[in-house]
Protein backbone atom coordinates (compact mmCIF):
# COMPACT_ATOMS: atom_id res chain seq x y z
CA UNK A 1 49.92 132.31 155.96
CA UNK A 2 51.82 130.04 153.84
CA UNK A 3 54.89 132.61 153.51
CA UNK A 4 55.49 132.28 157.56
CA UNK A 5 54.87 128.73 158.08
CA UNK A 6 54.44 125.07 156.35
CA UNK A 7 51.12 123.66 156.63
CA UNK A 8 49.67 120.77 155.97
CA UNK A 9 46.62 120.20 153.52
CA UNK A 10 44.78 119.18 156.13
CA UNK A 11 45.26 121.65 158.43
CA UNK A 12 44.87 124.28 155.41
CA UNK A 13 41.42 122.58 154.78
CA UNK A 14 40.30 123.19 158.55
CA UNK A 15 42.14 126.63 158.76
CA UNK A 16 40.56 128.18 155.36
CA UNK A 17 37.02 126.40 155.99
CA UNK A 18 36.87 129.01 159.38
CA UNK A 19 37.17 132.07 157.23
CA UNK A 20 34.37 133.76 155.39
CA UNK A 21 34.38 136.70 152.58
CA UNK A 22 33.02 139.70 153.25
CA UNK A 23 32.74 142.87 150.84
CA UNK A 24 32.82 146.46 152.09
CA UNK A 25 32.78 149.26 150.26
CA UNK A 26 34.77 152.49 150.06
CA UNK A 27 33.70 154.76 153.68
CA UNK A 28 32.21 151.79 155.07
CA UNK A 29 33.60 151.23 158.70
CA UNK A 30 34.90 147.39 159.63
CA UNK A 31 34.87 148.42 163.13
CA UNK A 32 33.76 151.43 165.04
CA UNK A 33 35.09 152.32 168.23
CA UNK A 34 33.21 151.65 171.35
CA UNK A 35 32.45 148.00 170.19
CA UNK A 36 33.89 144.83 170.48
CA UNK A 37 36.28 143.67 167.33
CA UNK A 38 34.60 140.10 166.84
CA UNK A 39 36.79 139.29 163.76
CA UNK A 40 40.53 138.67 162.67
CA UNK A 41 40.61 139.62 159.22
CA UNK A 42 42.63 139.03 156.19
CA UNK A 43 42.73 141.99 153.69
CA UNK A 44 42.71 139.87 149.90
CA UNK A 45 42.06 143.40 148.36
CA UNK A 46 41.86 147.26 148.72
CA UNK A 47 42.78 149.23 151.52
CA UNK A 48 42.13 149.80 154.94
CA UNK A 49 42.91 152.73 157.70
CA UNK A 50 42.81 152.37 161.54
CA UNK A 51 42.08 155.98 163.51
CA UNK A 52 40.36 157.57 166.47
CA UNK A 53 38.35 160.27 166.99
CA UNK A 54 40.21 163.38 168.93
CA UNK A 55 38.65 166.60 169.37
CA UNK A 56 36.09 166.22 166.54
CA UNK A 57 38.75 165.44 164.52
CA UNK A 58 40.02 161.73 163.06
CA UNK A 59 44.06 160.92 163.57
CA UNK A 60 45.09 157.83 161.88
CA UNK A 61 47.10 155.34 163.19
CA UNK A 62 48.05 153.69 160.44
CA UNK A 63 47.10 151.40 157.06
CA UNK A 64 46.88 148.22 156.27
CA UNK A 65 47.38 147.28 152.60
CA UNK A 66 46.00 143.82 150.60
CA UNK A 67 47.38 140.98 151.41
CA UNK A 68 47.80 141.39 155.01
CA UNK A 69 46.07 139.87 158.25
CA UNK A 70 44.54 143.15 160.62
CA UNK A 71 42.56 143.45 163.55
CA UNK A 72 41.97 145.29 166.84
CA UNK A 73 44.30 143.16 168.83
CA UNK A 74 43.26 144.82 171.92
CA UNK A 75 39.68 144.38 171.87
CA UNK A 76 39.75 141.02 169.73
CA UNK A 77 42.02 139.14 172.24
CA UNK A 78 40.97 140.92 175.53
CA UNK A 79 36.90 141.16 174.27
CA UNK A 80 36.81 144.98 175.60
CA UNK A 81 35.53 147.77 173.35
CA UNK A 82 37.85 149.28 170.95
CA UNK A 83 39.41 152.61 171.28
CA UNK A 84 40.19 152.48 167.41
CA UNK A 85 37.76 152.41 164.14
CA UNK A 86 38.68 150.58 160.97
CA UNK A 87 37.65 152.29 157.71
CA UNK A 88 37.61 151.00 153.78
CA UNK A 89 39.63 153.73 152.16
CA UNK A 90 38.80 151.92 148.64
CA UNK A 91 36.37 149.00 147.76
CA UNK A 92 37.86 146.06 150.12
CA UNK A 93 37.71 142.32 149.90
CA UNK A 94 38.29 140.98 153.68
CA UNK A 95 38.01 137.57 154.63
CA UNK A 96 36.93 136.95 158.27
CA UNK A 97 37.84 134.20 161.33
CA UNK A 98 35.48 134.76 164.02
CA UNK A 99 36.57 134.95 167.70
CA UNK A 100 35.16 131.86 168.96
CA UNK A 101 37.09 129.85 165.25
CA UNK A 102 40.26 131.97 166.08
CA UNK A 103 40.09 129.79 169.74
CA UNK A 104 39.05 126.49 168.19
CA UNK A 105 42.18 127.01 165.70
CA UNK A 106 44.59 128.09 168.39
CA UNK A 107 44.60 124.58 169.30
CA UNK A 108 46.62 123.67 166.28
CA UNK A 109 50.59 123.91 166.65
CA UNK A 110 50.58 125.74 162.90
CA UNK A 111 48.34 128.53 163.98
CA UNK A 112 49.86 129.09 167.34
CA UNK A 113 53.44 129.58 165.37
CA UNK A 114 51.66 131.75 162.49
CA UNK A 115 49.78 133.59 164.81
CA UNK A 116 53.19 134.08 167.04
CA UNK A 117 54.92 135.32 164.01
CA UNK A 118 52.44 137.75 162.78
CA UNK A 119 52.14 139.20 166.20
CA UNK A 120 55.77 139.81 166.31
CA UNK A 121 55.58 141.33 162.93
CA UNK A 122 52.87 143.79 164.01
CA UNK A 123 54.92 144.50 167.13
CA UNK A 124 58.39 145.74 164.97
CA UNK A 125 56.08 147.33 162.42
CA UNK A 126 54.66 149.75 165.66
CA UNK A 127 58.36 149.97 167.27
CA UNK A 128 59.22 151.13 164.01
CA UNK A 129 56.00 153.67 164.47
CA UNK A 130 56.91 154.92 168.08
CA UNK A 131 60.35 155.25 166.49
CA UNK A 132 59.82 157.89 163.65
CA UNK A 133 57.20 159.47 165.79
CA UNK A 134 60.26 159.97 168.17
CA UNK A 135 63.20 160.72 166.00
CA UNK A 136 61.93 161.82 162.34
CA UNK A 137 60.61 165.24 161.02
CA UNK A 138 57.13 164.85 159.41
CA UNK A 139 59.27 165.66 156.31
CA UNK A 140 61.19 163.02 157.04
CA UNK A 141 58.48 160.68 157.61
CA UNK A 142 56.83 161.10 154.34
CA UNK A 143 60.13 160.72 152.37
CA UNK A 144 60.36 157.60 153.90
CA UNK A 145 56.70 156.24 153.20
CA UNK A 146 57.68 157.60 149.84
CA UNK A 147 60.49 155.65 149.28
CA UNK A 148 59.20 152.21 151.23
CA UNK A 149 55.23 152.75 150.37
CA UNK A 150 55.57 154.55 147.07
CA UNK A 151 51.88 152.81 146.04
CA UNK A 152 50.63 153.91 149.12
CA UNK A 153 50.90 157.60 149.11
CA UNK A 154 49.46 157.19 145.79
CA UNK A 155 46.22 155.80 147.37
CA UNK A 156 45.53 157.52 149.89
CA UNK A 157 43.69 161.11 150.64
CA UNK A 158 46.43 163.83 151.09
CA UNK A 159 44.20 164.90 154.77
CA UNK A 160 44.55 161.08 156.03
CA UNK A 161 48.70 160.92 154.79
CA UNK A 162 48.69 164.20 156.87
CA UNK A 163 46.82 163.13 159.85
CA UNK A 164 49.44 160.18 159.90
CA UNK A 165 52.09 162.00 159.63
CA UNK A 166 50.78 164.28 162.92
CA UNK A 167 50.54 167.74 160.41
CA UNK A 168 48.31 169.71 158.61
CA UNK A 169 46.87 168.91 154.92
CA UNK A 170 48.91 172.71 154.28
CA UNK A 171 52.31 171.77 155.72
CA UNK A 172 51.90 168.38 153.68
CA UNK A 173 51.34 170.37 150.56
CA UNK A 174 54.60 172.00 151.19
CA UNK A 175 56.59 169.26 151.87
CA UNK A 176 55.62 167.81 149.21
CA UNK A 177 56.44 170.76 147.10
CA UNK A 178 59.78 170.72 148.89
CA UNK A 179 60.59 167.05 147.81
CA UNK A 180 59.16 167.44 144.33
């Protein structure tokens, strides 16, 4: 929070008292889909994936790596079931801000600004998304995550890097191959 906006120790005291640590565990689901997201979380550590379910199968959206706030904006702001599930790709360390706190603190000028900021951020970083979806090869894509999420390739499954990337875990094997 502190890297978007100034805040005061006061208002850091009242902020950071609303949040609560929770540990989940690699494969353990944050949120499924069909239920309401109750929480705005702050990843401290590990690594997290957002998908859905189509045809039997799970397409992910995207990840969300430590430190970075991550939610279901949909269902958390709106209070309507999510269409997404969050999973724990590795042993995670989330801190929590319930609904009901997120309102109470939306009443201070410094959240209303942070939380303005980080939902512009989010909205670029899916822009950005729709974008290589749009104009990029899949080989494309990944030489790009390579180059601007080197860590993250590294972390995560070669069938969940595919699913993002919209291919199979075979054609990912031989782009990767390609770019070796």
């Amino acid at each position: 929070m502190l890297q978007y906006v100034a805040v005061s120790k006061e208002d850091w005291s009242l902020i950071s008292s609303k949040f609560y640590a929770t540990n989940y565990k690699k494969g353990t689901l944050l949120l499924e889909e069909g239920t309401v997201c109750n929480h705005l979380s702050f990843l401290e550590k590990g690594l997290l994936r957002f998908f859905i379910w189509k045809h039997g199968e799970t397409v992910t959206k995207f990840f969300t790596e430590a430190p970075y706030i991550c939610t279901s904006q949909r269902s958390f702001n709106q209070r309507e079931p999510a269409k997404e599930n969050i999973e724990a790709l590795e042993d995670s360390l989330v801190w929590q801000l319930s609904f009901k706190d997120q309102q109470e603190l939306l009443r201070l000028e410094v959240w209303r600004v942070f939380a303005d900021k980080i939902t512009q951020e989010v909205q670029f970083f899916t822009e950005n998304i729709l974008e290589e979806l749009q104009n990029e090869t899949a080989e494309n894509r990944y030489g790009l995550l390579l180059k601007q999420r080197p860590e993250l390739v590294r972390r995560v499954p070669l069938k969940h890097l595919a699913s993002y990337l919209g291919i199979t875990q075979q054609s990912l094997s031989r782009i990767r191959r390609n770019i070796s």
